[in-house]
PDB file of N, CA and C in Angstrom:
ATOM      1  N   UNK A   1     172.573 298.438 -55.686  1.00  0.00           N
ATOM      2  CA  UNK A   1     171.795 297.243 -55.880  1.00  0.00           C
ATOM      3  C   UNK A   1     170.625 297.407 -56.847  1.00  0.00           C
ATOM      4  N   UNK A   2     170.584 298.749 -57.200  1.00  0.00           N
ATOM      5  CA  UNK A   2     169.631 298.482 -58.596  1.00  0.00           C
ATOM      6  C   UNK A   2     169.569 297.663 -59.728  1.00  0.00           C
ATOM      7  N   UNK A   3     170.494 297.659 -59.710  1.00  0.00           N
ATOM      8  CA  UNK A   3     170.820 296.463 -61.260  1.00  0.00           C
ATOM      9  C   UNK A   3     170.322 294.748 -60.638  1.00  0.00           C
ATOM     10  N   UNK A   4     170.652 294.627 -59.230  1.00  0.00           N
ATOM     11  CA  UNK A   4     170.165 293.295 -59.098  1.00  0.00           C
ATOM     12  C   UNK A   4     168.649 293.036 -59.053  1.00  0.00           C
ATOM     13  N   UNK A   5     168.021 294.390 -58.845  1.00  0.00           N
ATOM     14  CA  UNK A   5     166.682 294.323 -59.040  1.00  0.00           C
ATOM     15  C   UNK A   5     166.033 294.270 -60.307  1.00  0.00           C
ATOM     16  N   UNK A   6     166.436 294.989 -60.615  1.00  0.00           N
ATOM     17  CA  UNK A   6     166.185 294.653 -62.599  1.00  0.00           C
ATOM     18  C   UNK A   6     166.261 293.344 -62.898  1.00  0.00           C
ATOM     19  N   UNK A   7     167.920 292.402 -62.537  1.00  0.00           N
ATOM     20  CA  UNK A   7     167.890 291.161 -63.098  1.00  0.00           C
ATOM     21  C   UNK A   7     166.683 290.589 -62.538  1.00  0.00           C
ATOM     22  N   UNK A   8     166.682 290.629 -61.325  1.00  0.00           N
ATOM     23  CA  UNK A   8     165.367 289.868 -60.946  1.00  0.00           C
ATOM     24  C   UNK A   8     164.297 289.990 -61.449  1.00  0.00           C
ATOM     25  N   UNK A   9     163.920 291.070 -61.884  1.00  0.00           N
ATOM     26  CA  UNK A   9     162.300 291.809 -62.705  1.00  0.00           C
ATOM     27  C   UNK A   9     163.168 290.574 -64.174  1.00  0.00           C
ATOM     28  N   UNK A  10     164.349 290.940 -64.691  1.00  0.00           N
ATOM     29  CA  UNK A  10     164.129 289.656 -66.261  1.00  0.00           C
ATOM     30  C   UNK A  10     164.130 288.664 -65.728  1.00  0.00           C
ATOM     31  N   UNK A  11     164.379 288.307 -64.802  1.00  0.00           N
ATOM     32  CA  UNK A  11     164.578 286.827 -64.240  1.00  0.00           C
ATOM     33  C   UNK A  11     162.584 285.958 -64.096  1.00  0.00           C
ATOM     34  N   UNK A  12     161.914 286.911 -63.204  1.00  0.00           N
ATOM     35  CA  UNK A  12     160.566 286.967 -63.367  1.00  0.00           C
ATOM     36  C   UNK A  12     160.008 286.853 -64.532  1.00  0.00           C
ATOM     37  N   UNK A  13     160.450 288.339 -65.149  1.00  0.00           N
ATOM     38  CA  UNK A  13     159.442 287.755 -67.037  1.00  0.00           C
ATOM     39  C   UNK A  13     159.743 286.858 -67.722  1.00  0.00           C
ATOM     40  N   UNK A  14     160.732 286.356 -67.532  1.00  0.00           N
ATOM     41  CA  UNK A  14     161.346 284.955 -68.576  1.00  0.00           C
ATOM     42  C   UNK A  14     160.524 284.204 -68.250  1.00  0.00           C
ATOM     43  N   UNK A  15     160.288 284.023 -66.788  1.00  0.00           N
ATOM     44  CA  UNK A  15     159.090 283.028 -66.111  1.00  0.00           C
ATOM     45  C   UNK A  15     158.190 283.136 -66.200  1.00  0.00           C
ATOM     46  N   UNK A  16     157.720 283.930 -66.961  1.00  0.00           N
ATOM     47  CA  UNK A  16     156.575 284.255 -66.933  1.00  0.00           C
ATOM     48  C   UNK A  16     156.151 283.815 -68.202  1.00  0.00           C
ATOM     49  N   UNK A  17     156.833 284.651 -69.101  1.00  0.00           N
ATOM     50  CA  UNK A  17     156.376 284.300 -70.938  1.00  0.00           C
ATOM     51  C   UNK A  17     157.127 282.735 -71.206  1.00  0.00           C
ATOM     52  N   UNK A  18     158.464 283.036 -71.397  1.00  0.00           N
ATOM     53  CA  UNK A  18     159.489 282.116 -72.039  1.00  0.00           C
ATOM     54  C   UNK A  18     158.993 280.074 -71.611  1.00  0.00           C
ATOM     55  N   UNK A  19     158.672 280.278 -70.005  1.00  0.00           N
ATOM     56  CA  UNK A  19     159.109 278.805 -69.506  1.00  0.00           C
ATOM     57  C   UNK A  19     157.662 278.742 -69.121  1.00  0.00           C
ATOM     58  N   UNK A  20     156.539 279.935 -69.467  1.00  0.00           N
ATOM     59  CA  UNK A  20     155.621 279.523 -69.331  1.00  0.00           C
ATOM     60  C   UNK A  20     155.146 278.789 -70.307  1.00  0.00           C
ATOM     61  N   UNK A  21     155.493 279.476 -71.825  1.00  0.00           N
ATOM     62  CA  UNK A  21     154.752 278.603 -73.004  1.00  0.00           C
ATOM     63  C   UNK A  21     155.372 277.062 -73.329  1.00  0.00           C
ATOM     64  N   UNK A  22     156.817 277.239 -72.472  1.00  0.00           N
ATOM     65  CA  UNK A  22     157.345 275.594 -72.472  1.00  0.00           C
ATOM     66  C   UNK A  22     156.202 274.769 -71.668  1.00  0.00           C
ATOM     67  N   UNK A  23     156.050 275.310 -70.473  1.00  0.00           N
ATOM     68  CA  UNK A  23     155.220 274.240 -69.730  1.00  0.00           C
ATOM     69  C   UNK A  23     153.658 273.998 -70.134  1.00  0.00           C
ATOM     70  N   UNK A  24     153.613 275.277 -71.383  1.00  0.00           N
ATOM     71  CA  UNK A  24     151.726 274.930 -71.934  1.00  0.00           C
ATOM     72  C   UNK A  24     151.881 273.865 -72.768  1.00  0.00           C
ATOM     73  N   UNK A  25     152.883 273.992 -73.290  1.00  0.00           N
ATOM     74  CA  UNK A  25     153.123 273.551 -74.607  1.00  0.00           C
ATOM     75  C   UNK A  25     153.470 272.207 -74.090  1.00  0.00           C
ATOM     76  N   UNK A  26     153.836 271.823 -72.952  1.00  0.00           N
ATOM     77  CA  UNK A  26     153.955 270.072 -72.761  1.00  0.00           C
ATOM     78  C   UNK A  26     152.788 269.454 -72.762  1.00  0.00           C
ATOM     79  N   UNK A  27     151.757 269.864 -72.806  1.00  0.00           N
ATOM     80  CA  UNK A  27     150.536 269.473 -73.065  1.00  0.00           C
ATOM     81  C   UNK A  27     150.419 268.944 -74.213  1.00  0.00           C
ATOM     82  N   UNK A  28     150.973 269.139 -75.104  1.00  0.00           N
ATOM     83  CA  UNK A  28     151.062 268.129 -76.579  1.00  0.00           C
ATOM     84  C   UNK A  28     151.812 266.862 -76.023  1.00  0.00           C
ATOM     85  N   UNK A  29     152.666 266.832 -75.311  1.00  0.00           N
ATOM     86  CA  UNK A  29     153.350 265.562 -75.329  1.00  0.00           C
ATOM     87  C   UNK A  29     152.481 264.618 -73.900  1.00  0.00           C
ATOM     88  N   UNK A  30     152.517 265.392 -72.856  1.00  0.00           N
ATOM     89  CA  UNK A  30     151.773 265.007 -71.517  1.00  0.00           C
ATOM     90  C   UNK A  30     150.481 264.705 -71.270  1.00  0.00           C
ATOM     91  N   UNK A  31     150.063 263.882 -70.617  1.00  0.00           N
ATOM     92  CA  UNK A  31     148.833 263.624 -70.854  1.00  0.00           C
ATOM     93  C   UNK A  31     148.029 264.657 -69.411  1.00  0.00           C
ATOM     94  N   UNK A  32     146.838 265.094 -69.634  1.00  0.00           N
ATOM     95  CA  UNK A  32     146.414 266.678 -68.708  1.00  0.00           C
ATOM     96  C   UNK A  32     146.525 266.573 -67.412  1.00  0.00           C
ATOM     97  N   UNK A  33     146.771 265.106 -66.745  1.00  0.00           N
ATOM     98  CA  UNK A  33     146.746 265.042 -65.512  1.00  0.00           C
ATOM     99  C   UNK A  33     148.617 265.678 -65.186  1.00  0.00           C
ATOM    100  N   UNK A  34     149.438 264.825 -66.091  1.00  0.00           N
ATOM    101  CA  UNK A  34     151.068 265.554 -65.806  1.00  0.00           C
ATOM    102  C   UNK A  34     150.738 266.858 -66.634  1.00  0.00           C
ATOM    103  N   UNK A  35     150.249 267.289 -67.360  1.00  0.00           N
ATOM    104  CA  UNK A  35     150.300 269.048 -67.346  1.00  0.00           C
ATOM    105  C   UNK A  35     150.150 269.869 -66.351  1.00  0.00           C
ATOM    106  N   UNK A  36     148.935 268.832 -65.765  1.00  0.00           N
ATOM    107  CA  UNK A  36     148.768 269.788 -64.686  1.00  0.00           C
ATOM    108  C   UNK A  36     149.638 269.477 -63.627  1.00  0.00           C
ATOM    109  N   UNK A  37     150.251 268.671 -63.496  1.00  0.00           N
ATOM    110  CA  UNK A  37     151.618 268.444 -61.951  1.00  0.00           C
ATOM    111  C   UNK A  37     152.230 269.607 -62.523  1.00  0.00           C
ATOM    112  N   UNK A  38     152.722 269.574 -63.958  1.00  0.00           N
ATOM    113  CA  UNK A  38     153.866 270.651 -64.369  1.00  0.00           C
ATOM    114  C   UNK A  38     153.280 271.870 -64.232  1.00  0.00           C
ATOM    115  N   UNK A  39     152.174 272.379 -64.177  1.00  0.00           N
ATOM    116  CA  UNK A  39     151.759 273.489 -64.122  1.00  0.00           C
ATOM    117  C   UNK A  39     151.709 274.397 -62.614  1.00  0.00           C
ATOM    118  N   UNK A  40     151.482 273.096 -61.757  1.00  0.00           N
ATOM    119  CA  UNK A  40     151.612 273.590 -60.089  1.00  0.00           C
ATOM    120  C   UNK A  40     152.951 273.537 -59.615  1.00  0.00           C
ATOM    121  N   UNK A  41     154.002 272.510 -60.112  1.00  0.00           N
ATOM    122  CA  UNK A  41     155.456 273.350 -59.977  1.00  0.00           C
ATOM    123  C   UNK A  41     156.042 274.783 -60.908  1.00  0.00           C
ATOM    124  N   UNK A  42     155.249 275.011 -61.946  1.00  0.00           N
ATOM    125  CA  UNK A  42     155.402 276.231 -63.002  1.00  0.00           C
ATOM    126  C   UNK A  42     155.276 277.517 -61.446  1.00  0.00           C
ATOM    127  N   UNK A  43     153.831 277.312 -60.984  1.00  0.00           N
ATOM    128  CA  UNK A  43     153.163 278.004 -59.851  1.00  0.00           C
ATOM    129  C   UNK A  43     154.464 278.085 -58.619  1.00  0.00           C
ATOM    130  N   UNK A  44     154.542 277.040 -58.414  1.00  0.00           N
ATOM    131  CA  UNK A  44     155.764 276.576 -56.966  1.00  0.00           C
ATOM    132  C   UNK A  44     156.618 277.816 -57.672  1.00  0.00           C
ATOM    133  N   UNK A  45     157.506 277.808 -58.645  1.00  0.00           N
ATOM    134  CA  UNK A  45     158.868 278.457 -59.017  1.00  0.00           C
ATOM    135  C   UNK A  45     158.341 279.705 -58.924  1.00  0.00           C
ATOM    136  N   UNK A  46     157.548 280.105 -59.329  1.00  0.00           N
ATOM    137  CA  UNK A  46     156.940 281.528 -59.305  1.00  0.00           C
ATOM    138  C   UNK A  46     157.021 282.246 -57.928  1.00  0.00           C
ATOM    139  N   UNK A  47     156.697 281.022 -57.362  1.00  0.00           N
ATOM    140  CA  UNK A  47     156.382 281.867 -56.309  1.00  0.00           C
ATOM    141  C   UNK A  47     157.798 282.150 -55.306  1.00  0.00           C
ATOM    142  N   UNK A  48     158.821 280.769 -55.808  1.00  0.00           N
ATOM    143  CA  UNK A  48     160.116 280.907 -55.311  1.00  0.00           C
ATOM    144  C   UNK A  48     160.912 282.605 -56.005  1.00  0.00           C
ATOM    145  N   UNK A  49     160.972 282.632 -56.841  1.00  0.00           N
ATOM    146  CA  UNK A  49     161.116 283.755 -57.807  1.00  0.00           C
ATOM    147  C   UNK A  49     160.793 285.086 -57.070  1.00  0.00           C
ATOM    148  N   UNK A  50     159.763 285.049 -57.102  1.00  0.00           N
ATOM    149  CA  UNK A  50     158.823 286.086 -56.063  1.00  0.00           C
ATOM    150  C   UNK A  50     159.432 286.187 -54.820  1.00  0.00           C
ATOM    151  N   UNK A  51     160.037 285.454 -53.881  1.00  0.00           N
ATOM    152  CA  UNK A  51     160.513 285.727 -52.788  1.00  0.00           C
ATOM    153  C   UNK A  51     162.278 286.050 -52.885  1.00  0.00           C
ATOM    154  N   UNK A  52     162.394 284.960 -54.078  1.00  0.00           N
ATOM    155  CA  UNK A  52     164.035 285.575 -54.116  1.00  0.00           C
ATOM    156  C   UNK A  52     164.075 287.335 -54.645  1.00  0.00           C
ATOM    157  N   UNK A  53     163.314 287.419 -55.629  1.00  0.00           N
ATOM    158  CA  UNK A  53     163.297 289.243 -55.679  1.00  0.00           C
ATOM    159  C   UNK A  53     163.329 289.948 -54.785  1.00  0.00           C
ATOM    160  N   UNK A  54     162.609 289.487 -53.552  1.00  0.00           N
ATOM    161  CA  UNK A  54     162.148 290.151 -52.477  1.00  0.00           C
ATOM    162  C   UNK A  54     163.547 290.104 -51.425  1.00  0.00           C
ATOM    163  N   UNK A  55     163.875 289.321 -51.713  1.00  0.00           N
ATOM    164  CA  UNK A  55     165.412 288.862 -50.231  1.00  0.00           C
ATOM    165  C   UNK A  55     167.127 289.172 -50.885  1.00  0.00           C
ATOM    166  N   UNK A  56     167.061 288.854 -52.337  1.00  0.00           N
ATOM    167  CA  UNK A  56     168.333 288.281 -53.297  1.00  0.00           C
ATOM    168  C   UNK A  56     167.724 288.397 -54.728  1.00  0.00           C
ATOM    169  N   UNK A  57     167.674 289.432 -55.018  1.00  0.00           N
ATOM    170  CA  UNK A  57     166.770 289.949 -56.485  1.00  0.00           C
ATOM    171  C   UNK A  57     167.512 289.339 -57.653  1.00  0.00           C
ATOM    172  N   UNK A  58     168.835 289.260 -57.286  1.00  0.00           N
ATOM    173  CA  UNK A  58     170.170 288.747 -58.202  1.00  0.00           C
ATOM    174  C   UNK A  58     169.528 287.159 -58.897  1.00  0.00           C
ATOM    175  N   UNK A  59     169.337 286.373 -57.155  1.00  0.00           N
ATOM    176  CA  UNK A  59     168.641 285.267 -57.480  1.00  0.00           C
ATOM    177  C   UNK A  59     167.329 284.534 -58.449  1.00  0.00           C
ATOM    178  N   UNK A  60     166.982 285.530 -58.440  1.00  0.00           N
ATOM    179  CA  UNK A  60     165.729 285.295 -59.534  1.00  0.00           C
ATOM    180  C   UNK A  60     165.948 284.921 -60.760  1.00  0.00           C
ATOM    181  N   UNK A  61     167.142 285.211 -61.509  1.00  0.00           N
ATOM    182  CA  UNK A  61     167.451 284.805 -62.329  1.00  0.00           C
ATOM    183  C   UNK A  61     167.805 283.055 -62.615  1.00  0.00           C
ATOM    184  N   UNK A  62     168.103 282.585 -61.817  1.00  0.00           N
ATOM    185  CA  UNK A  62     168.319 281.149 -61.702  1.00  0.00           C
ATOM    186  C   UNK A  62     167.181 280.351 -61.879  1.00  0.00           C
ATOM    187  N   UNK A  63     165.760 280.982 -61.675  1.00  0.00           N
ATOM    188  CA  UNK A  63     164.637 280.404 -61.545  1.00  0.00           C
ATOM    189  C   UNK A  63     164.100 280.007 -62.688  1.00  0.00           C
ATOM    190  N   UNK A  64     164.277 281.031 -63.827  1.00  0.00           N
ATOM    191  CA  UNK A  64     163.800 280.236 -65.438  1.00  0.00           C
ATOM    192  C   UNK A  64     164.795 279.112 -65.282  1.00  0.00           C
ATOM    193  N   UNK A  65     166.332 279.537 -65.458  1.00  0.00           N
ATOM    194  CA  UNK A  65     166.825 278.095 -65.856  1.00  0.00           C
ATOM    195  C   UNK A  65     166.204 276.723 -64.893  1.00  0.00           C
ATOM    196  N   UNK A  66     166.360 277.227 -63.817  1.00  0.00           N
ATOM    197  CA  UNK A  66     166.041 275.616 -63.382  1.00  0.00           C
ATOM    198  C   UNK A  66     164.619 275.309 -63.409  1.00  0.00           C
ATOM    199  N   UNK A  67     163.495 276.052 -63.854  1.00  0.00           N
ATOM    200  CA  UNK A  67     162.208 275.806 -64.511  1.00  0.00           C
ATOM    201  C   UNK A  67     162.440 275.428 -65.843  1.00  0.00           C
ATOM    202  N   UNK A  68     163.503 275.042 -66.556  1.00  0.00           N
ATOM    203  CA  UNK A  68     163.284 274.679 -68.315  1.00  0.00           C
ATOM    204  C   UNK A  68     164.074 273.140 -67.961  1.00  0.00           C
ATOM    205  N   UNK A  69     165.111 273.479 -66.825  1.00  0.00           N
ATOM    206  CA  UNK A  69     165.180 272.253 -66.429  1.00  0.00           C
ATOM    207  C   UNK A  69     164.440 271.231 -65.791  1.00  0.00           C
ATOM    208  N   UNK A  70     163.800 271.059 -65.215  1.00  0.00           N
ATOM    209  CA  UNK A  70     162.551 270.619 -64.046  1.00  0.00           C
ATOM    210  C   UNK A  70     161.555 270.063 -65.470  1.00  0.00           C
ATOM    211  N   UNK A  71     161.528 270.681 -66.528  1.00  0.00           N
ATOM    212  CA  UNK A  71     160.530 270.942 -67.259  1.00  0.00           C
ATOM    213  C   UNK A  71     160.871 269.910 -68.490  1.00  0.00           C
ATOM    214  N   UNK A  72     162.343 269.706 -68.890  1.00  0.00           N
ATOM    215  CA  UNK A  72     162.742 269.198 -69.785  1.00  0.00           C
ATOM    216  C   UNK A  72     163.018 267.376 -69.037  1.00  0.00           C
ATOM    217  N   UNK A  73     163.681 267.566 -67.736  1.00  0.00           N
ATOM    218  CA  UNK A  73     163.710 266.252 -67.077  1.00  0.00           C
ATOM    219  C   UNK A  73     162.304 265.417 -66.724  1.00  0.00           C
ATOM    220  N   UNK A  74     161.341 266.415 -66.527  1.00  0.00           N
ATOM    221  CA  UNK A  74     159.820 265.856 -66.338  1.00  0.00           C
ATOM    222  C   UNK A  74     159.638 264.927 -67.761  1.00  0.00           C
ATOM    223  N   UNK A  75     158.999 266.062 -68.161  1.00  0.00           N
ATOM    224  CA  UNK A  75     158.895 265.733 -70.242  1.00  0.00           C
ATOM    225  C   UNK A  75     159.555 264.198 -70.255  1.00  0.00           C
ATOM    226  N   UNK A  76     161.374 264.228 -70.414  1.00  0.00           N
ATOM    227  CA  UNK A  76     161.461 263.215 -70.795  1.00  0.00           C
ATOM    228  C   UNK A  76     161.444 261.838 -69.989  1.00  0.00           C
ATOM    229  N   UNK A  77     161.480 262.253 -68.684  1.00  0.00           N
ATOM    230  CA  UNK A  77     161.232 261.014 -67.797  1.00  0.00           C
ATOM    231  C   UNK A  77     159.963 260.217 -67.839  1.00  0.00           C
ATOM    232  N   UNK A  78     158.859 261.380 -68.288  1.00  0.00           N
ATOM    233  CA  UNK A  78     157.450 260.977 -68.328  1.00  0.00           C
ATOM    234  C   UNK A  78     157.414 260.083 -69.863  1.00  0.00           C
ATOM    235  N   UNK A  79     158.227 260.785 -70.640  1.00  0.00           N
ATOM    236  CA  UNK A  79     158.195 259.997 -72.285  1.00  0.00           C
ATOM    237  C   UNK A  79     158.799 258.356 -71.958  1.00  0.00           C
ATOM    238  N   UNK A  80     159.818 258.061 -71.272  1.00  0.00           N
ATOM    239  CA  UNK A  80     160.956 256.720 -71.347  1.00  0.00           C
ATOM    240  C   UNK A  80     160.250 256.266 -70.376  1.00  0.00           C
ATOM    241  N   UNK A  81     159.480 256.540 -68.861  1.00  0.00           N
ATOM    242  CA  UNK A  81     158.674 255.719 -68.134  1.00  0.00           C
ATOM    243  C   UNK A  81     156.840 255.599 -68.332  1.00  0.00           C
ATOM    244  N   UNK A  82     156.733 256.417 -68.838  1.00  0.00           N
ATOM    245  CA  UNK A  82     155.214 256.557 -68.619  1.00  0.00           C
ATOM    246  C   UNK A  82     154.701 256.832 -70.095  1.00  0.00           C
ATOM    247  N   UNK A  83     155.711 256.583 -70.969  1.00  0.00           N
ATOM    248  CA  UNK A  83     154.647 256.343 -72.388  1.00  0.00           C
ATOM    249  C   UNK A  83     154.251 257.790 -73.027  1.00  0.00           C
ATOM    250  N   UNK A  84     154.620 258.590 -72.491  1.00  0.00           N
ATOM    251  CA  UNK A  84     154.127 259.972 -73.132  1.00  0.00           C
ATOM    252  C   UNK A  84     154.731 260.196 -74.535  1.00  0.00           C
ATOM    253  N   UNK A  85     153.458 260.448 -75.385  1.00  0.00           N
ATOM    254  CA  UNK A  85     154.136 260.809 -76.970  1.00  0.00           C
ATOM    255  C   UNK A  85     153.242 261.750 -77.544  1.00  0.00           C
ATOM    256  N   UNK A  86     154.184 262.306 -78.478  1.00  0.00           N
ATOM    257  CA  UNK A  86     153.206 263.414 -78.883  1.00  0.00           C
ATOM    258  C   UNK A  86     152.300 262.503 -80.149  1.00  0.00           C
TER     259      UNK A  86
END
């Protein structure tokens, strides 16, 4: 089971760097009050991440993707209902 621990350690840093600078970076389009919703589910996944390493290390990996997802459905739901533009 070493190797599933590793994925989990890339599964973590992706979340960390990769889907973090997605969710800074919605701040150009979002206005600071939805940055900041997106920023405390950024927090939420982390911390899901963090426990899947700990139980199902394998699992961690799933956590960027469905953080770019969460992230991309926010973004544009917030753009087509709520007016958000860059």
């Amino acid at each position: 089971m070493p190797y599933a621990r590793t994925a989990g350690g890339i599964g973590i840093a992706l979340h960390l760097t990769v889907v973090a600078w997605l969710y800074l970076a919605a701040g150009l389009v979002a206005p600071p009050s939805g940055t900041a919703v997106l920023l405390v589910l950024w927090l939420g996944l982390l911390a899901v991440a963090v426990l899947l390493w700990r139980e199902r290390p394998a699992w961690a990996l799933v956590v960027p993707v469905a953080a770019v997802g969460v992230w991309a459905l926010t973004v544009t739901l917030g753009e087509v209902y709520l007016g958000w533009s860059a």
